[in-house]
N, C-alpha and C. Protein backbone atom coordinates (compact mmCIF):
# COMPACT_ATOMS: atom_id res chain seq x y z
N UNK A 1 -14.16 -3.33 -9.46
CA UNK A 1 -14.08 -3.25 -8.03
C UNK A 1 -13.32 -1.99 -7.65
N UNK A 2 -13.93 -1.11 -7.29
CA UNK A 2 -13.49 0.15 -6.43
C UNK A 2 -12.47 -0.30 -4.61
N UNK A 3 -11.38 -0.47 -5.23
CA UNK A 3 -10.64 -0.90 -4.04
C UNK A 3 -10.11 0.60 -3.04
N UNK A 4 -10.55 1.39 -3.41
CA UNK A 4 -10.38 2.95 -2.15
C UNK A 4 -12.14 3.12 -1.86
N UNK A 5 -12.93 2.51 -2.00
CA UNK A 5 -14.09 3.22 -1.71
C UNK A 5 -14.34 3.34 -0.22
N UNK A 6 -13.69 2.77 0.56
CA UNK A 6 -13.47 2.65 2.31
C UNK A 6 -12.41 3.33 2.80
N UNK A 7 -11.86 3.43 4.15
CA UNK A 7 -11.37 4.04 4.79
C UNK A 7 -11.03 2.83 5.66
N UNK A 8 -9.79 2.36 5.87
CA UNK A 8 -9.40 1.51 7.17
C UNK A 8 -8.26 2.03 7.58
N UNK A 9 -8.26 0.77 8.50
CA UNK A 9 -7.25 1.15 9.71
C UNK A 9 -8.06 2.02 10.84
N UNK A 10 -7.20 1.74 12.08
CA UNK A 10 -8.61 2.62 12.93
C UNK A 10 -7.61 3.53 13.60
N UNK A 11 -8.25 4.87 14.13
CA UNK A 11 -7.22 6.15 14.30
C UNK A 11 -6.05 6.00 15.26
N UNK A 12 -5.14 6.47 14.52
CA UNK A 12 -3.63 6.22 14.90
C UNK A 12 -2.64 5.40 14.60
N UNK A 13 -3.38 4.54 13.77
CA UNK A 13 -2.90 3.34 12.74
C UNK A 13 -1.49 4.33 12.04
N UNK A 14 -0.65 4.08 12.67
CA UNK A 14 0.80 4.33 11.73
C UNK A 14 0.54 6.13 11.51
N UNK A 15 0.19 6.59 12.52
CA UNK A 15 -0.36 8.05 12.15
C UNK A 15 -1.45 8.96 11.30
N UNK A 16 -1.97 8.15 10.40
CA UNK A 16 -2.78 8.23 9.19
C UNK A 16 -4.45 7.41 9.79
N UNK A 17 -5.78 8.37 9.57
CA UNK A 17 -6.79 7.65 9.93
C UNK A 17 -7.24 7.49 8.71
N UNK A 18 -7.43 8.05 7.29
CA UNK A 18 -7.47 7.74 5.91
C UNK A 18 -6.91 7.34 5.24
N UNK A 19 -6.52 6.26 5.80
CA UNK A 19 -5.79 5.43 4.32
C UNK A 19 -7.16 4.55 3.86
N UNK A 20 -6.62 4.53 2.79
CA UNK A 20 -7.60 3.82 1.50
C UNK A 20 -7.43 2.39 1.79
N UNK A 21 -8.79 1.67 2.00
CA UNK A 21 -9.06 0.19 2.52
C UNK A 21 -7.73 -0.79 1.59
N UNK A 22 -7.81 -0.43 0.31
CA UNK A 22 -6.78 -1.16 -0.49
C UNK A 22 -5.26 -1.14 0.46
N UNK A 23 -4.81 0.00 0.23
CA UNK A 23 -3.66 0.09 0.40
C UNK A 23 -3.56 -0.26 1.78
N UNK A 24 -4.58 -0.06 2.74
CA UNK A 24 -4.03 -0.86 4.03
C UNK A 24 -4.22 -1.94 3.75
N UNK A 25 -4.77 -2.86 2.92
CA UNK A 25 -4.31 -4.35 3.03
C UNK A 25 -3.00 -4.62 2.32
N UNK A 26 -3.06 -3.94 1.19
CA UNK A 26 -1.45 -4.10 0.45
C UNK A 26 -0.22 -4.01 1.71
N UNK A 27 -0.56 -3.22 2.40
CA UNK A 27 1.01 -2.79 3.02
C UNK A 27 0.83 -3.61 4.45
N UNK A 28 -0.92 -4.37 4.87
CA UNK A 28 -0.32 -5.17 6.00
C UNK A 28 -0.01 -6.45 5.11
N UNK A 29 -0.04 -6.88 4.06
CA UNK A 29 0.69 -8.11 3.17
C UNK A 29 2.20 -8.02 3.16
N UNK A 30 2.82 -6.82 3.11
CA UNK A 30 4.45 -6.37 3.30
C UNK A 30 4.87 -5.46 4.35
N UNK A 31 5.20 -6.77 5.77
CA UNK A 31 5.79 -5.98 6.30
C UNK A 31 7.18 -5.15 6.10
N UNK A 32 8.23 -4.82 5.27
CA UNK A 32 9.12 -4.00 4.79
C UNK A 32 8.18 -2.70 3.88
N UNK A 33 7.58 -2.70 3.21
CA UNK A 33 6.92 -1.47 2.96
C UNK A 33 5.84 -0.63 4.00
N UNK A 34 5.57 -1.48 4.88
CA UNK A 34 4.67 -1.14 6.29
C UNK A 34 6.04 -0.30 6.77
N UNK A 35 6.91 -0.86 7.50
CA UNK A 35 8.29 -0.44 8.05
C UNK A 35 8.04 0.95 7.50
N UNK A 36 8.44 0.90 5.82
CA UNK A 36 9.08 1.92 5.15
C UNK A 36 7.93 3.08 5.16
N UNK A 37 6.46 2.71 5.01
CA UNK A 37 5.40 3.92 5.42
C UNK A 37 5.82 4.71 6.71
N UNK A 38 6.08 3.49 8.03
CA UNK A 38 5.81 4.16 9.57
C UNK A 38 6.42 5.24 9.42
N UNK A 39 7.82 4.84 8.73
CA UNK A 39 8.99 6.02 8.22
C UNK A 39 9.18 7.28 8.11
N UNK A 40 8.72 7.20 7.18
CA UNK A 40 7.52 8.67 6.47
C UNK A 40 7.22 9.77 7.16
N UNK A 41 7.39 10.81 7.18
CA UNK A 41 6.83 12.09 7.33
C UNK A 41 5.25 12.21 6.86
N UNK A 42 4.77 12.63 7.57
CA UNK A 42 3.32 13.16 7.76
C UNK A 42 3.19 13.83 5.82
N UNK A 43 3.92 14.82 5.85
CA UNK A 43 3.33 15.25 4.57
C UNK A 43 3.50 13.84 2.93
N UNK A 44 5.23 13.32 3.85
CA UNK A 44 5.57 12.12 2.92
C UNK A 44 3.96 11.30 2.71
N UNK A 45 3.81 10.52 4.09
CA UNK A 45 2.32 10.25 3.52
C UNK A 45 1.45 10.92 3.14
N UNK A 46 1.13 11.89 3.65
CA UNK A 46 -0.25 12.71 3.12
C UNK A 46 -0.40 12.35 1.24
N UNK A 47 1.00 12.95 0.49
CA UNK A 47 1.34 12.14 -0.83
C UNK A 47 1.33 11.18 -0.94
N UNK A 48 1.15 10.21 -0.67
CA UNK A 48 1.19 8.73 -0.75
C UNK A 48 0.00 8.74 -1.02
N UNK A 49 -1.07 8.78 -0.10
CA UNK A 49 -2.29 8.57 0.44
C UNK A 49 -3.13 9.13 -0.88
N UNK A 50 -2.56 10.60 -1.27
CA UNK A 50 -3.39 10.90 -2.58
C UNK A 50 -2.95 10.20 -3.82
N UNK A 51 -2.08 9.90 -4.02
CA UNK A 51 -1.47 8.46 -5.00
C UNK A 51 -2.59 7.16 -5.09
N UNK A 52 -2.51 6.96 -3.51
CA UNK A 52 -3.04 5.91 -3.30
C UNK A 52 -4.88 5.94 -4.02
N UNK A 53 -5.39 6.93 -3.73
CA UNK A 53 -6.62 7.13 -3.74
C UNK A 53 -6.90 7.74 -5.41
N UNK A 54 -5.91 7.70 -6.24
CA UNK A 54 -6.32 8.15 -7.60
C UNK A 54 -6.01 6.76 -8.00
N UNK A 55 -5.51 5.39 -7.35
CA UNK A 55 -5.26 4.21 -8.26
C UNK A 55 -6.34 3.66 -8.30
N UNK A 56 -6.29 2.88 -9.78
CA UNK A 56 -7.76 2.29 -10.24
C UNK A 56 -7.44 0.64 -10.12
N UNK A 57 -6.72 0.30 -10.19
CA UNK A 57 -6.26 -1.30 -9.75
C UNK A 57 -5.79 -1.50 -8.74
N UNK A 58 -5.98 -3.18 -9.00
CA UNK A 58 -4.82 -4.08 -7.39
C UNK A 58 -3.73 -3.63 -7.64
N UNK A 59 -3.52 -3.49 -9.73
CA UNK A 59 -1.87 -3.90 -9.81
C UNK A 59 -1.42 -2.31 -9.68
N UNK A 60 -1.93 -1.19 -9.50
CA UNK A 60 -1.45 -0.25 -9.63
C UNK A 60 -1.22 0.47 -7.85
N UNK A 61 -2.05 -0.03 -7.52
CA UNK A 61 -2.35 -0.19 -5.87
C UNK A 61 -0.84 -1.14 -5.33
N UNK A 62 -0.60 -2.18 -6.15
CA UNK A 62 0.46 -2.76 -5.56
C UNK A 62 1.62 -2.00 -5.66
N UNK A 63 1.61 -1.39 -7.21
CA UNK A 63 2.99 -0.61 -8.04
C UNK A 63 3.50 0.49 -6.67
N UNK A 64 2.42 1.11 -5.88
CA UNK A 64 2.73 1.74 -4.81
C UNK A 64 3.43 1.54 -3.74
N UNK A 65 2.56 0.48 -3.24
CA UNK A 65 3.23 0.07 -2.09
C UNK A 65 4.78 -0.59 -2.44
N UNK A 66 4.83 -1.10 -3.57
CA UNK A 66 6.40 -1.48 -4.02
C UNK A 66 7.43 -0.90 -3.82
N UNK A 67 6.61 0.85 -4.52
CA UNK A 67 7.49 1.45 -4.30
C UNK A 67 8.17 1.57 -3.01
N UNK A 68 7.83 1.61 -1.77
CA UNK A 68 8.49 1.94 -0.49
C UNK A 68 9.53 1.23 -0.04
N UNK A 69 9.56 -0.69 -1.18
CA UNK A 69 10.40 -0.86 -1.20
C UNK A 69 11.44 -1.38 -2.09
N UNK A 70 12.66 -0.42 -1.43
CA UNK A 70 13.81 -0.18 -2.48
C UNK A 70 14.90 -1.38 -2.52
N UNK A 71 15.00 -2.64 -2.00
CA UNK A 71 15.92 -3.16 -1.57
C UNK A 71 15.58 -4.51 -2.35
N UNK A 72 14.21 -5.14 -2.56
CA UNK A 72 13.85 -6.26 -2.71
C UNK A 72 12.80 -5.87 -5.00
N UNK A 73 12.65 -7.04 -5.11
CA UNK A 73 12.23 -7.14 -6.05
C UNK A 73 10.74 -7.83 -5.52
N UNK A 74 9.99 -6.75 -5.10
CA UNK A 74 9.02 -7.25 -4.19
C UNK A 74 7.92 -7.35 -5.61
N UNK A 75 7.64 -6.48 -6.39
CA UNK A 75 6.77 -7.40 -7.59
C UNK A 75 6.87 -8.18 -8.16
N UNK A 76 8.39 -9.14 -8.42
CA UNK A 76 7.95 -10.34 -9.10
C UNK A 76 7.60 -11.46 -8.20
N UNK A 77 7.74 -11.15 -7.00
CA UNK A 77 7.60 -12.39 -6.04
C UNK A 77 6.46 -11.76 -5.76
N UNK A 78 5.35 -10.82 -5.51
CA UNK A 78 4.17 -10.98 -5.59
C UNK A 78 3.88 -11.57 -7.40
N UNK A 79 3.87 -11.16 -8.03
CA UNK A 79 3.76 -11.83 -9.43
C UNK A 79 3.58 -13.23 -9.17
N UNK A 80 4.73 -13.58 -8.85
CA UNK A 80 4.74 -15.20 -9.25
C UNK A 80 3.55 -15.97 -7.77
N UNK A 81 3.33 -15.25 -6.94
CA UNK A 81 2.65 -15.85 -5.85
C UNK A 81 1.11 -15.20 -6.39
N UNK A 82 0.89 -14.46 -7.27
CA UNK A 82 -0.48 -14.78 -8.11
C UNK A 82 -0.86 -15.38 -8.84
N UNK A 83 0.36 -16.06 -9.46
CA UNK A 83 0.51 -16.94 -10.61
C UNK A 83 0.28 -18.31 -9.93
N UNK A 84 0.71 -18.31 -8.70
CA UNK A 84 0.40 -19.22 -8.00
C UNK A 84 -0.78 -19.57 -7.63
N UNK A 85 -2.16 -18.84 -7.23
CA UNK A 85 -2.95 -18.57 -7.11
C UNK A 85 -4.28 -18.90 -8.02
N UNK A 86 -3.45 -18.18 -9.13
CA UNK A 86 -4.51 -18.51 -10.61
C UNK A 86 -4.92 -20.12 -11.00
C-alpha cells in the first residue's frame, strides 16, 4: 500500500496544500504533533513533507510524526493500541 500516493488536506490546511494523504491522517490521530507541525516554519515543513513522502510504511510514516513529539512516549502507546487492534 502506497500511503503518499494522494495529496490531502485542502489549501491552507496548517499552511501546507501537499502534504502526503498518510501523514495527514497520522498527525490528525495526534493532536500534540498536529500542535507541534502548526509550529513549524514553512521551510521546517517543507523538510518534513519531503521525509514524509520518501516513507515506505505506516510504521515509518508514524516514526515521523513521533518525532514532533518530544515530551510523550507517543510510540509505545500507539504500539500497544495496535496490539490492541490485532
Amino acid at each position: 500500500m502506497d500511503i503518499n500516493s494522494a495529496s490531502g488536506m485542502a489549501p491552507g490546511t496548517l499552511g501546507m496544500t501537499d502534504i502526503p494523504l498518510g501523514f495527514g491522517f497520522a498527525l490528525a490521530t495526534n493532536e500534540d504533533a498536529m500542535k507541534s507541525y502548526a509550529s513549524l516554519s514553512e521551510t521546517e515543513r517543507e523538510h518534513l513533507i519531503m521525509r514524509c513522502k520518501d516513507a515506505k510504511s505506516r510504521q515509518e510514516m508514524q516514526k515521523i510524526v513521533d518525532s514532533l513529539v518530544t515530551d510523550a512516549d507517543v510510540s509505545a502507546i500507539a504500539q500497544e493500541e495496535r496490539e490492541k487492534l490485532s
